[in-house]
C-alpha atoms as a PDB file:
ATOM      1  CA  UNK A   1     -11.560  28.979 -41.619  1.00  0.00           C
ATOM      2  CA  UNK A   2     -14.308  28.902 -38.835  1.00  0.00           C
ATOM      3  CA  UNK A   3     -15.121  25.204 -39.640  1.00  0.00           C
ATOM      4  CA  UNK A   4     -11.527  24.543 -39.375  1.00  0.00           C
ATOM      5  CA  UNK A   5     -11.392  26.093 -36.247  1.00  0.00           C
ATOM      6  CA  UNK A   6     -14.390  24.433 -35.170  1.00  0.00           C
ATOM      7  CA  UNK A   7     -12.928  20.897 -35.644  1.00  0.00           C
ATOM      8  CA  UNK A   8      -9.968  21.740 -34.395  1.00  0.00           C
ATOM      9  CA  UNK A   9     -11.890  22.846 -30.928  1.00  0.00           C
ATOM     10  CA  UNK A  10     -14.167  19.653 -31.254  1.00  0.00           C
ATOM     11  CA  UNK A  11     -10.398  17.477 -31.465  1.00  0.00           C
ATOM     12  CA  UNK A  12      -9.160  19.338 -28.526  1.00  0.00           C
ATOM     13  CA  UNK A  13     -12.405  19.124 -26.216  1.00  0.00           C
ATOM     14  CA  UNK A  14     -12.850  15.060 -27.139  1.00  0.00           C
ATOM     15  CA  UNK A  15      -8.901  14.010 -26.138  1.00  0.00           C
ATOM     16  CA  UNK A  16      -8.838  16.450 -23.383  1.00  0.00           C
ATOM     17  CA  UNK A  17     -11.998  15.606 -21.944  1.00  0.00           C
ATOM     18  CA  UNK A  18     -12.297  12.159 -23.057  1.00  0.00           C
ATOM     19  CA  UNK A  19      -8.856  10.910 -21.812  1.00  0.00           C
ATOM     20  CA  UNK A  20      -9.760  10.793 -18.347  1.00  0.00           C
ATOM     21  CA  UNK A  21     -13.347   9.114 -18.976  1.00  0.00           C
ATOM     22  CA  UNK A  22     -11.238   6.545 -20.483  1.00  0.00           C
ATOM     23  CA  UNK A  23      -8.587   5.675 -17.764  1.00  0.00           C
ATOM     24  CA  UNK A  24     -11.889   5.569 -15.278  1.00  0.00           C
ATOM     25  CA  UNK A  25     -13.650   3.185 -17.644  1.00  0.00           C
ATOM     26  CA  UNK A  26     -10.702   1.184 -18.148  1.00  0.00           C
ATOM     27  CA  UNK A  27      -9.879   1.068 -14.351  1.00  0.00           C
ATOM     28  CA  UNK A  28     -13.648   0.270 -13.812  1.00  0.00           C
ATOM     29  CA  UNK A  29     -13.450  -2.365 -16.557  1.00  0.00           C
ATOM     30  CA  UNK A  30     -10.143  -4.125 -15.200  1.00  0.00           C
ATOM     31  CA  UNK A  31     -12.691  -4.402 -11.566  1.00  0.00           C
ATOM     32  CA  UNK A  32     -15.510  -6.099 -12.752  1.00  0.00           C
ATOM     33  CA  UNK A  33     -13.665  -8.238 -14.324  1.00  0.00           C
ATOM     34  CA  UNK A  34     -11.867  -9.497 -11.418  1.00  0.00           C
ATOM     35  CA  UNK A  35     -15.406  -9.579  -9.688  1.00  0.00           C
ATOM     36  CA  UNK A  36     -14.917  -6.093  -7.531  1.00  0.00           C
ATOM     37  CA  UNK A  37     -17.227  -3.036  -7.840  1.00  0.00           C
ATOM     38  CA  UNK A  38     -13.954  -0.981  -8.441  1.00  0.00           C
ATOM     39  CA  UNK A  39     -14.339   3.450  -8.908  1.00  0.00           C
ATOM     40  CA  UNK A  40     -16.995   5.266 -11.076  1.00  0.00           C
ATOM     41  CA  UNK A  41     -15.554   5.873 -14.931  1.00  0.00           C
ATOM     42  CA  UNK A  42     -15.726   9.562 -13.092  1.00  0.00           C
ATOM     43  CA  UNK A  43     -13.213   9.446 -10.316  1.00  0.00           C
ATOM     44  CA  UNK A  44     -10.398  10.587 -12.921  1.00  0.00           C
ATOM     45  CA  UNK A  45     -11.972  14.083 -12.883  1.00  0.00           C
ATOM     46  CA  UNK A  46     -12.580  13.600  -9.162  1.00  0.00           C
ATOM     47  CA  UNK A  47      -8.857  12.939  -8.733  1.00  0.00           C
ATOM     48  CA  UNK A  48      -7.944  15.856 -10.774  1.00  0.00           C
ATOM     49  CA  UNK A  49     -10.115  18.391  -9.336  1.00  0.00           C
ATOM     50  CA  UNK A  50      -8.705  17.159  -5.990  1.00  0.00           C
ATOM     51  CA  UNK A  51      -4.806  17.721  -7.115  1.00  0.00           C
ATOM     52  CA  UNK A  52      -5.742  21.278  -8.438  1.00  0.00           C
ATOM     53  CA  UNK A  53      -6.862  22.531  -4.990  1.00  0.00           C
ATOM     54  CA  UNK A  54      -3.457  20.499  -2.958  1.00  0.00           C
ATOM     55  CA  UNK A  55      -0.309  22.874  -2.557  1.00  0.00           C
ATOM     56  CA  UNK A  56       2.325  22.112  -4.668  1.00  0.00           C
ATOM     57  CA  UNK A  57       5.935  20.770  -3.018  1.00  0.00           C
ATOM     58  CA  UNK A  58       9.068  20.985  -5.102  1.00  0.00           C
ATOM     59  CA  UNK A  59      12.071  19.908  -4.191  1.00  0.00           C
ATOM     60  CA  UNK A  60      15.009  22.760  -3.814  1.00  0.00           C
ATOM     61  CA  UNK A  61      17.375  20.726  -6.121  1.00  0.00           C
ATOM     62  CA  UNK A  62      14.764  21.090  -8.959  1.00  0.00           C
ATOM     63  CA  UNK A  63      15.464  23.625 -12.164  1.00  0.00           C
ATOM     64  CA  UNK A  64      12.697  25.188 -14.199  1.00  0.00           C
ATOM     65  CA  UNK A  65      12.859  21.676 -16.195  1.00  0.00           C
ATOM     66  CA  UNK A  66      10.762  19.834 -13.434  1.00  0.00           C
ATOM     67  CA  UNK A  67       8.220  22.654 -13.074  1.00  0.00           C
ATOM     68  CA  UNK A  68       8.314  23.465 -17.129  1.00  0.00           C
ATOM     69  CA  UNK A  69       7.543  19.622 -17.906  1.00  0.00           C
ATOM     70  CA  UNK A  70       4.019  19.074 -16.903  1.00  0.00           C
ATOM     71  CA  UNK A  71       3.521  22.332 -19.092  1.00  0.00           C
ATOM     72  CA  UNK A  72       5.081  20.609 -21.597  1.00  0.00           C
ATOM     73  CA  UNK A  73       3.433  17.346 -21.541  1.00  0.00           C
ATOM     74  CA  UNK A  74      -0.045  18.770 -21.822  1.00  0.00           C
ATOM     75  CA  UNK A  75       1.163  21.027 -24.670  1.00  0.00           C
ATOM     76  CA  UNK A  76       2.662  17.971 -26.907  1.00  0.00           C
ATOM     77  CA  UNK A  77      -0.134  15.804 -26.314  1.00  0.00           C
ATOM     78  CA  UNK A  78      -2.973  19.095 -27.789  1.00  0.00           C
ATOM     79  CA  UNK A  79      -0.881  19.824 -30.170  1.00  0.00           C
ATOM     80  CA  UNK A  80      -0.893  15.953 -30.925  1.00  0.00           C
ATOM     81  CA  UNK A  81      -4.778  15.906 -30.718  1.00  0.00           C
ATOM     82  CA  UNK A  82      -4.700  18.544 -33.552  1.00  0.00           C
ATOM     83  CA  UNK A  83      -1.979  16.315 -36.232  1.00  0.00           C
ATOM     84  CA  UNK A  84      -3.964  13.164 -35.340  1.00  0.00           C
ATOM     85  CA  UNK A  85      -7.174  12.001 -37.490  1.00  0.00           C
ATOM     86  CA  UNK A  86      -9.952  11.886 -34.612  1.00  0.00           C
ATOM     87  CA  UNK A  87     -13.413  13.187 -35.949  1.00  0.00           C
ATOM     88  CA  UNK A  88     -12.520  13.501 -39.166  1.00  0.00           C
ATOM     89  CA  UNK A  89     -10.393  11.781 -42.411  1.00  0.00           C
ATOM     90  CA  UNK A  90      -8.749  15.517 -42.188  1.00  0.00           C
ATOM     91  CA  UNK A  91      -7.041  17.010 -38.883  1.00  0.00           C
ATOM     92  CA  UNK A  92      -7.019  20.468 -38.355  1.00  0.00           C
ATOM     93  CA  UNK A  93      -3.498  20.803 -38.710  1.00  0.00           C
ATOM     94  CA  UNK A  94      -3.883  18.473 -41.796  1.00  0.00           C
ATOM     95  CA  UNK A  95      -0.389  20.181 -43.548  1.00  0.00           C
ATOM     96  CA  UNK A  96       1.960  18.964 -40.407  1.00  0.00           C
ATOM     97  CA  UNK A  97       0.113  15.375 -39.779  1.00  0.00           C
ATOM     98  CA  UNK A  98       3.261  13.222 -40.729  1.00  0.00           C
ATOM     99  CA  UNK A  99       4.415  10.344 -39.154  1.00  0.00           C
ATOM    100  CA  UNK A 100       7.454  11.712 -38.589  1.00  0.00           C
ATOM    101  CA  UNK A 101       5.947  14.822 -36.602  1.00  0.00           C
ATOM    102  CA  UNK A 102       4.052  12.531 -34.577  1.00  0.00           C
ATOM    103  CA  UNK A 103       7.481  10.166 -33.267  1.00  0.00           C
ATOM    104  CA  UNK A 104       8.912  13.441 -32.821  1.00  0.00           C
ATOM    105  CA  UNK A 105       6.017  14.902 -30.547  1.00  0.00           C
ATOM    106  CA  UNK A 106       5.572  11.807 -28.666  1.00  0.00           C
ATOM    107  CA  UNK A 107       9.555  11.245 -28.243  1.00  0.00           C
ATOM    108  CA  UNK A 108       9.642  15.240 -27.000  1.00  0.00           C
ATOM    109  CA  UNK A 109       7.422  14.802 -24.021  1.00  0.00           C
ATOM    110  CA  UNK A 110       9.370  11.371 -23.302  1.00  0.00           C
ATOM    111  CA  UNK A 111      12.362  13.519 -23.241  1.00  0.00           C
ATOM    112  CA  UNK A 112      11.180  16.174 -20.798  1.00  0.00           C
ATOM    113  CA  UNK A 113       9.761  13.482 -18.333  1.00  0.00           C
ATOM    114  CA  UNK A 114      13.295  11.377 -18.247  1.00  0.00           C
ATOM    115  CA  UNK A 115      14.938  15.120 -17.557  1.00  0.00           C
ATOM    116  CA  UNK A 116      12.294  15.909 -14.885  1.00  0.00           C
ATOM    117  CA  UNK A 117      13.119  12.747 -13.339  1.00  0.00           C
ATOM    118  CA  UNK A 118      16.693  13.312 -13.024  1.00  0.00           C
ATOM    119  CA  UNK A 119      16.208  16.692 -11.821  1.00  0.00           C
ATOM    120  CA  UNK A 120      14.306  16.010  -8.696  1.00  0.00           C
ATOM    121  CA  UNK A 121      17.759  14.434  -7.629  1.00  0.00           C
ATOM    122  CA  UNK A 122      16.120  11.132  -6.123  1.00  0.00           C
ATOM    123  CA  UNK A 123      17.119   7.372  -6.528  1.00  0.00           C
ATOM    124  CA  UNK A 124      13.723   6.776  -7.545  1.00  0.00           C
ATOM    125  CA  UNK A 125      13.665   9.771 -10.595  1.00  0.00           C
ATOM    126  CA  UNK A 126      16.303   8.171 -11.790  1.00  0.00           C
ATOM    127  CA  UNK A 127      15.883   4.666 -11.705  1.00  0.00           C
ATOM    128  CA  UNK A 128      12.452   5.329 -13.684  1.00  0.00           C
ATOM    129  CA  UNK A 129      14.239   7.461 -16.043  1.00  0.00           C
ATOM    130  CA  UNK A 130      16.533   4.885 -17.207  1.00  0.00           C
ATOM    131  CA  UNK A 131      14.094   2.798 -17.153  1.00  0.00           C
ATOM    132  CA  UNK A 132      11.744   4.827 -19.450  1.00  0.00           C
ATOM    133  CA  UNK A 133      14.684   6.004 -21.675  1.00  0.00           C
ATOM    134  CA  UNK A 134      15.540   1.962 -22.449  1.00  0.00           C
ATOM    135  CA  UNK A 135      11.841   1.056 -23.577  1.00  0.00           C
ATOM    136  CA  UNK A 136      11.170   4.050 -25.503  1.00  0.00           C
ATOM    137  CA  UNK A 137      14.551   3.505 -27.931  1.00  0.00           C
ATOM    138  CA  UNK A 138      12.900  -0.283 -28.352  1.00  0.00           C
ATOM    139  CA  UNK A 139       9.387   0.801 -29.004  1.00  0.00           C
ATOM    140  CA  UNK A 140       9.753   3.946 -30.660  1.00  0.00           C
ATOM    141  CA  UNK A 141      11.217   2.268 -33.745  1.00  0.00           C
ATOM    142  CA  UNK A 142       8.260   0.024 -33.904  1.00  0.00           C
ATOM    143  CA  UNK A 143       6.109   2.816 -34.219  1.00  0.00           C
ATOM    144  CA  UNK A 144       8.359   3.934 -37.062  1.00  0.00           C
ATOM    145  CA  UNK A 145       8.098   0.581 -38.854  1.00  0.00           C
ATOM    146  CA  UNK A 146       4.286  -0.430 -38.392  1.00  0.00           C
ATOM    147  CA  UNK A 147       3.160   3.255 -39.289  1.00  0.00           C
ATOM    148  CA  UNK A 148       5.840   3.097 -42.159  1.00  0.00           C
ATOM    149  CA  UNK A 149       4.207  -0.315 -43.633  1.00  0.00           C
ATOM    150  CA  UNK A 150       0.954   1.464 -43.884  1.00  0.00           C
ATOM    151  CA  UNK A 151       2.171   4.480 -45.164  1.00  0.00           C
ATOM    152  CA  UNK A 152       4.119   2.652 -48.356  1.00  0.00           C
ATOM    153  CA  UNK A 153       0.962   0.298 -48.718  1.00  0.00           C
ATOM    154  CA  UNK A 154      -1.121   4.102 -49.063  1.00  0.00           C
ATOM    155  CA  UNK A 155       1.806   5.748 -50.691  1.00  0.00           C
ATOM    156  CA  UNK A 156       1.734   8.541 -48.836  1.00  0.00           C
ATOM    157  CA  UNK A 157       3.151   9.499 -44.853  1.00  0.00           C
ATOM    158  CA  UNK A 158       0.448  11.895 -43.865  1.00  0.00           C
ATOM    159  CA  UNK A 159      -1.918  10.544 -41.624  1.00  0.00           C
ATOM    160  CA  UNK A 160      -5.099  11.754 -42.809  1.00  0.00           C
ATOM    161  CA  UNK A 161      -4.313  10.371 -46.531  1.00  0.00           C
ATOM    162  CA  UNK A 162      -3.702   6.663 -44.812  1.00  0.00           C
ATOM    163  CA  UNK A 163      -6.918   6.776 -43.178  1.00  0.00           C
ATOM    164  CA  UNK A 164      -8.848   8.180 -46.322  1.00  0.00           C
ATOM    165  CA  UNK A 165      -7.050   5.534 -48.558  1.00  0.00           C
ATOM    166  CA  UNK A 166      -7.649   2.632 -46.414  1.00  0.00           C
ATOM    167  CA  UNK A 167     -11.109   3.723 -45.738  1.00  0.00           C
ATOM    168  CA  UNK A 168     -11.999   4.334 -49.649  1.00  0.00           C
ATOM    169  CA  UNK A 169      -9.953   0.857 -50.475  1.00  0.00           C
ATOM    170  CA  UNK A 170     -10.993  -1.905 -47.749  1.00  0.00           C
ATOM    171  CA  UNK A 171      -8.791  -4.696 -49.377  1.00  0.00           C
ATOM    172  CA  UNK A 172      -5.755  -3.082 -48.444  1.00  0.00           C
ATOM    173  CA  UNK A 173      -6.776  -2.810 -44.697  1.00  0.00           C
ATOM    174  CA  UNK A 174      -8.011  -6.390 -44.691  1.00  0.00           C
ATOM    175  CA  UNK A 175      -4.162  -8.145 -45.932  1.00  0.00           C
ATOM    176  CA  UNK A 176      -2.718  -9.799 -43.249  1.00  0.00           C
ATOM    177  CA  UNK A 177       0.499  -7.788 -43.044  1.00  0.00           C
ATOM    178  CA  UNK A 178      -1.925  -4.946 -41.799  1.00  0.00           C
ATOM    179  CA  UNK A 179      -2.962  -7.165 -38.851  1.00  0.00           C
ATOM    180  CA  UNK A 180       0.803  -7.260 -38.392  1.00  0.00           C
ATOM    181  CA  UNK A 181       0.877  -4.020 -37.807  1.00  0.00           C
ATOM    182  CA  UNK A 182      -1.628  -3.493 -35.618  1.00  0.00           C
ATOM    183  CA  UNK A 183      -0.461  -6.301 -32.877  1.00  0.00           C
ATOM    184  CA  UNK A 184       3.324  -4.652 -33.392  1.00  0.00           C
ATOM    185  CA  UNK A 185       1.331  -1.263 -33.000  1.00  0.00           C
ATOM    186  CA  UNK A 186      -1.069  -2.232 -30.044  1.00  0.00           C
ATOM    187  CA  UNK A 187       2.452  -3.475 -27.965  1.00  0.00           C
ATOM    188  CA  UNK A 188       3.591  -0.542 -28.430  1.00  0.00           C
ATOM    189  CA  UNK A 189       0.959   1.418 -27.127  1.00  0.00           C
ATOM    190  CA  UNK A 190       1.306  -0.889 -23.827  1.00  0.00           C
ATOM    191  CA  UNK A 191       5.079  -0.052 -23.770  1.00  0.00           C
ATOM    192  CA  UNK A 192       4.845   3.853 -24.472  1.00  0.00           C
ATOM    193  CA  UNK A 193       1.468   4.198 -22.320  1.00  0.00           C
ATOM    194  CA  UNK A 194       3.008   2.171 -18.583  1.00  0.00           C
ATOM    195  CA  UNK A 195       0.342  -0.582 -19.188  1.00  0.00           C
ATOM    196  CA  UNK A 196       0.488  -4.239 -18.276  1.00  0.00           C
ATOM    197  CA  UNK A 197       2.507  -6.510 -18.834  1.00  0.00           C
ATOM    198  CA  UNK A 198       5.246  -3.802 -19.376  1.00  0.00           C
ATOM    199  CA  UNK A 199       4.364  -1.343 -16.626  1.00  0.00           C
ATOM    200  CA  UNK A 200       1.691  -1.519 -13.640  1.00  0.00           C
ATOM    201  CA  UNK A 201       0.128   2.198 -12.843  1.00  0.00           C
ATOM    202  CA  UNK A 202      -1.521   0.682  -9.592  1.00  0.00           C
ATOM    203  CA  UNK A 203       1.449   0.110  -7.831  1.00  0.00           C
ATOM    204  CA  UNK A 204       4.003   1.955  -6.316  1.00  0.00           C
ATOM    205  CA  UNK A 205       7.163  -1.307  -5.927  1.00  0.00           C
ATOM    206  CA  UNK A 206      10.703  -0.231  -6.421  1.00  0.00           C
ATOM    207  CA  UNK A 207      11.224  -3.707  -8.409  1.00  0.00           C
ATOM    208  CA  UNK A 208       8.255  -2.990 -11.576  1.00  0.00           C
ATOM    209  CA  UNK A 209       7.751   1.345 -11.309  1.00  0.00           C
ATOM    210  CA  UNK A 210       8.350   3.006 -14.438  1.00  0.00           C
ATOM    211  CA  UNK A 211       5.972   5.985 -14.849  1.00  0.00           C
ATOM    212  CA  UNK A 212       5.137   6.218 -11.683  1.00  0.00           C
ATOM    213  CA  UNK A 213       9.346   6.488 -10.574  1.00  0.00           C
ATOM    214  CA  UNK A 214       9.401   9.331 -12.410  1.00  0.00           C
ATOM    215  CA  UNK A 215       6.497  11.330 -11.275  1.00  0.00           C
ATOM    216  CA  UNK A 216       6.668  10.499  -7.692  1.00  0.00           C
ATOM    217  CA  UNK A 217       8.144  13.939  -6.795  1.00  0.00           C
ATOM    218  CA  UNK A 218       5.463  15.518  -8.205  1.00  0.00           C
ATOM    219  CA  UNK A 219       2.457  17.197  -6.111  1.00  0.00           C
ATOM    220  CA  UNK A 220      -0.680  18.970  -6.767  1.00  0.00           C
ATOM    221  CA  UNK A 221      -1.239  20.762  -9.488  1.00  0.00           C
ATOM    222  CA  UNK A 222       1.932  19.525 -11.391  1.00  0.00           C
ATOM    223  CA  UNK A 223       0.529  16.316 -10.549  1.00  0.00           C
ATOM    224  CA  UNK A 224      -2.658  16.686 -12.084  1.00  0.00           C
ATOM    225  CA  UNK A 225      -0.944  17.867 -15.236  1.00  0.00           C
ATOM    226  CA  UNK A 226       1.407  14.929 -15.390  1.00  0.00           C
ATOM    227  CA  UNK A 227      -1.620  12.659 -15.198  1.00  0.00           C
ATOM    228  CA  UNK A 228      -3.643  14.146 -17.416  1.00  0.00           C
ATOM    229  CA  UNK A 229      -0.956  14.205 -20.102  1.00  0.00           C
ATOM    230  CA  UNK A 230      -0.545  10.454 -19.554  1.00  0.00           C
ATOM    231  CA  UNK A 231      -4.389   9.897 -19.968  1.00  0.00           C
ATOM    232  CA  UNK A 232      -3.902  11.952 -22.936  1.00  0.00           C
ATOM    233  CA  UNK A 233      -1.539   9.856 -24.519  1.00  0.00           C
ATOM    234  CA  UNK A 234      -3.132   6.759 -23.713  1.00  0.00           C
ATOM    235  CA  UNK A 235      -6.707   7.988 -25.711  1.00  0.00           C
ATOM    236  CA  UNK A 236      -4.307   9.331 -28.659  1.00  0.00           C
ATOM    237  CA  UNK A 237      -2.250   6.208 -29.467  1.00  0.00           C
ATOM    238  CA  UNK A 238      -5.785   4.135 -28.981  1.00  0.00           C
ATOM    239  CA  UNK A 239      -7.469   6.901 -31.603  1.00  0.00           C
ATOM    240  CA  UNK A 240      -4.108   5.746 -33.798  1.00  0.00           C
ATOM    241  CA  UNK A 241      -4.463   2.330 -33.259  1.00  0.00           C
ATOM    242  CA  UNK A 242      -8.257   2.547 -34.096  1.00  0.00           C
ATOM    243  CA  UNK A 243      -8.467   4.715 -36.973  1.00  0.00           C
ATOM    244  CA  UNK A 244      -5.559   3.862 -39.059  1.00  0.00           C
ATOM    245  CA  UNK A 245      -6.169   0.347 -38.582  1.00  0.00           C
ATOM    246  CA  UNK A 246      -9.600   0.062 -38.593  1.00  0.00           C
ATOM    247  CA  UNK A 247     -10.357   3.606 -40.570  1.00  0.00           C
ATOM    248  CA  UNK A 248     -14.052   2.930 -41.004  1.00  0.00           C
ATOM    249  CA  UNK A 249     -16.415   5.616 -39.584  1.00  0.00           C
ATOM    250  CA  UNK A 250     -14.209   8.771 -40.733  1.00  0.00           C
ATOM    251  CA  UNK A 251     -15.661  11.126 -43.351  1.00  0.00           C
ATOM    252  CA  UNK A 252     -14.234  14.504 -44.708  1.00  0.00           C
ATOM    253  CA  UNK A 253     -15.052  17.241 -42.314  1.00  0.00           C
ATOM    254  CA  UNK A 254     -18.293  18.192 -44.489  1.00  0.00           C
ATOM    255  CA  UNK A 255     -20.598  19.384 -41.539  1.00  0.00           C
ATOM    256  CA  UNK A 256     -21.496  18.848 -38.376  1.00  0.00           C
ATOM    257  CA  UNK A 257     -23.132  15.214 -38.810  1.00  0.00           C
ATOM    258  CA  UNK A 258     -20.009  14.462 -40.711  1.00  0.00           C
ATOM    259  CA  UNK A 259     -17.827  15.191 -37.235  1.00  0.00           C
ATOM    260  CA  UNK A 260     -20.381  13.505 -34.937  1.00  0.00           C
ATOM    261  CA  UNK A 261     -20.743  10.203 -37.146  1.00  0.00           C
ATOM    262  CA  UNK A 262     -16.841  10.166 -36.756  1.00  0.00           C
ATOM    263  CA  UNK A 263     -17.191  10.478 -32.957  1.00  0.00           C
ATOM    264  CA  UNK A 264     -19.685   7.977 -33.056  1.00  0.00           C
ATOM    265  CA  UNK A 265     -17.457   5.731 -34.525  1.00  0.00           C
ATOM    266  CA  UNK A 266     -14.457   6.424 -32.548  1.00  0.00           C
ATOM    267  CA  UNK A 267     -16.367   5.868 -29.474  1.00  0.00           C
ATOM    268  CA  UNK A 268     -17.510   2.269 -30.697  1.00  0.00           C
ATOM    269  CA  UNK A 269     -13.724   1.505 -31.305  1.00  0.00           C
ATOM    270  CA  UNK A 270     -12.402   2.769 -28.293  1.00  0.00           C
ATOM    271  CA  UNK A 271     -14.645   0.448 -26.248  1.00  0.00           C
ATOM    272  CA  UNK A 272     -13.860  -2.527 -27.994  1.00  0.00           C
ATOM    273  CA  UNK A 273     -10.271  -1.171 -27.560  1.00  0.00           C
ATOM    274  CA  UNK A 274     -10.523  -0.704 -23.845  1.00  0.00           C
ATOM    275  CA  UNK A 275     -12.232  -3.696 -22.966  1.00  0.00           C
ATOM    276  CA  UNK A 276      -9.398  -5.738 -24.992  1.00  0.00           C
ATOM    277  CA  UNK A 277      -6.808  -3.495 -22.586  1.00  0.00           C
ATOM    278  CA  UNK A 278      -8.783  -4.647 -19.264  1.00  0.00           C
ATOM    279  CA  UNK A 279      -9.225  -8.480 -20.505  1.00  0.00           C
ATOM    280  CA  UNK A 280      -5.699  -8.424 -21.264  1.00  0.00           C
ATOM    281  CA  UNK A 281      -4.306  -6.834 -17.604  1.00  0.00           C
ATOM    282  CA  UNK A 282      -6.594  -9.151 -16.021  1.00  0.00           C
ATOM    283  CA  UNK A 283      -5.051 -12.011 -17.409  1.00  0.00           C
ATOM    284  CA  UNK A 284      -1.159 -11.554 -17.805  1.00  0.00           C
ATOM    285  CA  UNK A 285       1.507 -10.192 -15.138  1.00  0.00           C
ATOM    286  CA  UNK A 286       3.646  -7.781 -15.750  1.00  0.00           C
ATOM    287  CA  UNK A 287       6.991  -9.050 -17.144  1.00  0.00           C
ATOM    288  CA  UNK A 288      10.392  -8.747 -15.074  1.00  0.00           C
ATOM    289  CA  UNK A 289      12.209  -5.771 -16.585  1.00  0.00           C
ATOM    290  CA  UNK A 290      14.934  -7.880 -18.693  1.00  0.00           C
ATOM    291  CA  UNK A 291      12.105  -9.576 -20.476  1.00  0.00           C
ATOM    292  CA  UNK A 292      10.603  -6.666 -21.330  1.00  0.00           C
ATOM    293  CA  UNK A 293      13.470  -6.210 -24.460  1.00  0.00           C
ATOM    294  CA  UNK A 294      12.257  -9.595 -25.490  1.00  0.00           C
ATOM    295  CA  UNK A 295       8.615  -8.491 -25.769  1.00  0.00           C
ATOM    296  CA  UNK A 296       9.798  -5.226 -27.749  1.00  0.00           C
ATOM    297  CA  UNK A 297      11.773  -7.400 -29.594  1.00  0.00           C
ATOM    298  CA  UNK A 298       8.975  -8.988 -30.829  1.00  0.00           C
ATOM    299  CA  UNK A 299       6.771  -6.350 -31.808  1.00  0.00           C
ATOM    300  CA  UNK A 300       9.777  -5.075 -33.969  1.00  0.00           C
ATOM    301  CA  UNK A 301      10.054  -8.433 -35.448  1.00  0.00           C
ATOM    302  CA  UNK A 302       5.987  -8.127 -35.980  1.00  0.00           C
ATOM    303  CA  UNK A 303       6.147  -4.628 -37.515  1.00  0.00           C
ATOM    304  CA  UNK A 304       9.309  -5.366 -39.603  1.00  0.00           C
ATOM    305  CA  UNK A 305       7.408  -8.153 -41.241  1.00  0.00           C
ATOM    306  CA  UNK A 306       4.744  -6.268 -41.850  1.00  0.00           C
ATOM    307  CA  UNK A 307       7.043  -3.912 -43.807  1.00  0.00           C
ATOM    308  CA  UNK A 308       8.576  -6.321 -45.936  1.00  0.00           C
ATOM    309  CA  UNK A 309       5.128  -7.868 -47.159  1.00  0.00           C
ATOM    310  CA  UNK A 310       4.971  -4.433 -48.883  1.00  0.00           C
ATOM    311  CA  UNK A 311       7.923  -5.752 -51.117  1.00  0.00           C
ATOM    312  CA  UNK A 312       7.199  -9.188 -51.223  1.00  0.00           C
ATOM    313  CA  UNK A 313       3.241  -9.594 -51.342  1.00  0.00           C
ATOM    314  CA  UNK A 314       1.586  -7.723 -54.637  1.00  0.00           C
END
């Protein structure tokens, strides 16, 4: 019970805390890259700590949705954090870590952030709500699929089990349907997280906002939330992407070198992760929004195939 309770801290402490280390990295990443200095991998927590202290502005048309949301977003994505391999082969809430849980959880805070959106009653809310609404019922079925595949090729649709299959048997991560998969999965993630070429977080036009549409009401503290949720979900589906695809590293929860070699490993992916994220922004635009379906399209088609090689490849 206390070692459970132990990882389950050490799960919540490393996506919490580790989510905005990652957006500053990345942002300091995408910089040098284009031959600028760019921010410290710290000003995230700068940024935050700066929101917490502003006074929060609300809009009088708003309902306790708007206000509830940010609440809301931070909640989904720990409770996420806890469902999701990360440290270990076995998350702490090991019992509910099903794929289906995990759509569900990620769809729920998608839902709440369209809703806030509306309810701030501006042109902008809404436009970015639509806009959101639209690419998650494209991507979110990808997820479905490409998690599906490696679920049927690990017979099982708990997350933990995948990883500790693929990690015991390397020959079924190393078929090329998995690497299907993971480019259906890793366009996803782009979609779902507002990343290039699908979304721009640096920029604040009316012609290519998304996220940023929906969350322009918000202020201070709600702010901060909002953006920390985001970061959040941005370290989570790269923890997916790098431990169910590449599950080597994880270890049952046996101790506390066990946890640490996992975070070790993690780390290591996430960097090779994040650098392919900032060589990839640096070199693409972001797509107009009715080529966007196209992209999703593809990623389907990617994940889809991946799915069938289950039935057709033995």
């Amino acid at each position: 019970m206390i070692a459970s309770l132990a990882v389950a801290l050490v799960h919540i402490a490393v996506v919490g805390a580790g989510a905005p280390l990652l957006i500053g990295a990345l942002g300091t990443l995408k910089a040098r890259l284009v031959g600028r200095r760019g921010p410290s991998p710290w000003q995230p927590y700068a940024d935050f700590r700066k929101l917490l202290a502003k006074e929060v502005v609300v809009s009088t048309t708003t309902s306790w949705v708007f206000r509830a949301t940010p609440y809301l977003l931070v909640a989904t994505s720990l409770v996420t954090a806890l469902i999701v391999p990360v440290a270990t082969v076995r998350p702490p809430l090991a019992f509910a870590g099903n794929i289906i849980l995990l759509v569900y959880l990620f769809m729920l805070g998608t839902f709440f952030l369209a809703l806030a959106g509306l309810d701030a009653g501006s042109a902008f809310g809404g436009m970015g709500s639509s806009r959101e609404v639209a690419v998650a019922a494209l991507a979110e079925p990808t997820v479905i699929v490409a998690v599906f595949a490696l679920a049927l090729r690990a017979d099982t649709i708990d997350l933990g089990r995948i990883v500790e299959r693929f990690g015991s048997e390397p020959h079924l991560a190393l078929n090329p349907a998995h690497l299907l998969a993971f480019a259906a999965f890793f366009i996803v993630m782009l979609a779902e997280t507002g990343r290039l070429p699908v979304d721009n977080p640096a920029t604040h036009l009316e012609l290519t906002m998304i996220h940023e549409a929906m969350v322009l009401e918000y202020s201070g503290r709600y702010l901060a939330l909002v953006e920390w949720a985001s970061a959040m979900k941005l370290f989570l589906f790269m923890t997916l992407l790098a431990n169910l695809f590449v599950p080597w590293g994880l270890t049952e929860p046996t101790g506390p070198v066990a946890v640490l070699g996992g975070l070790l490993a993690l780390a290591g992916k996430l960097s090779v992760l994040t650098l392919a994220v900032a060589v990839l922004e640096t070199a693409v635009a972001k797509l107009r929004l009715f080529r966007v379906p196209e992209l999703l399209a593809g990623s389907f088609a990617l994940a889809f195939l991946s799915l069938m090689a289950v039935f057709l490849v033995r």
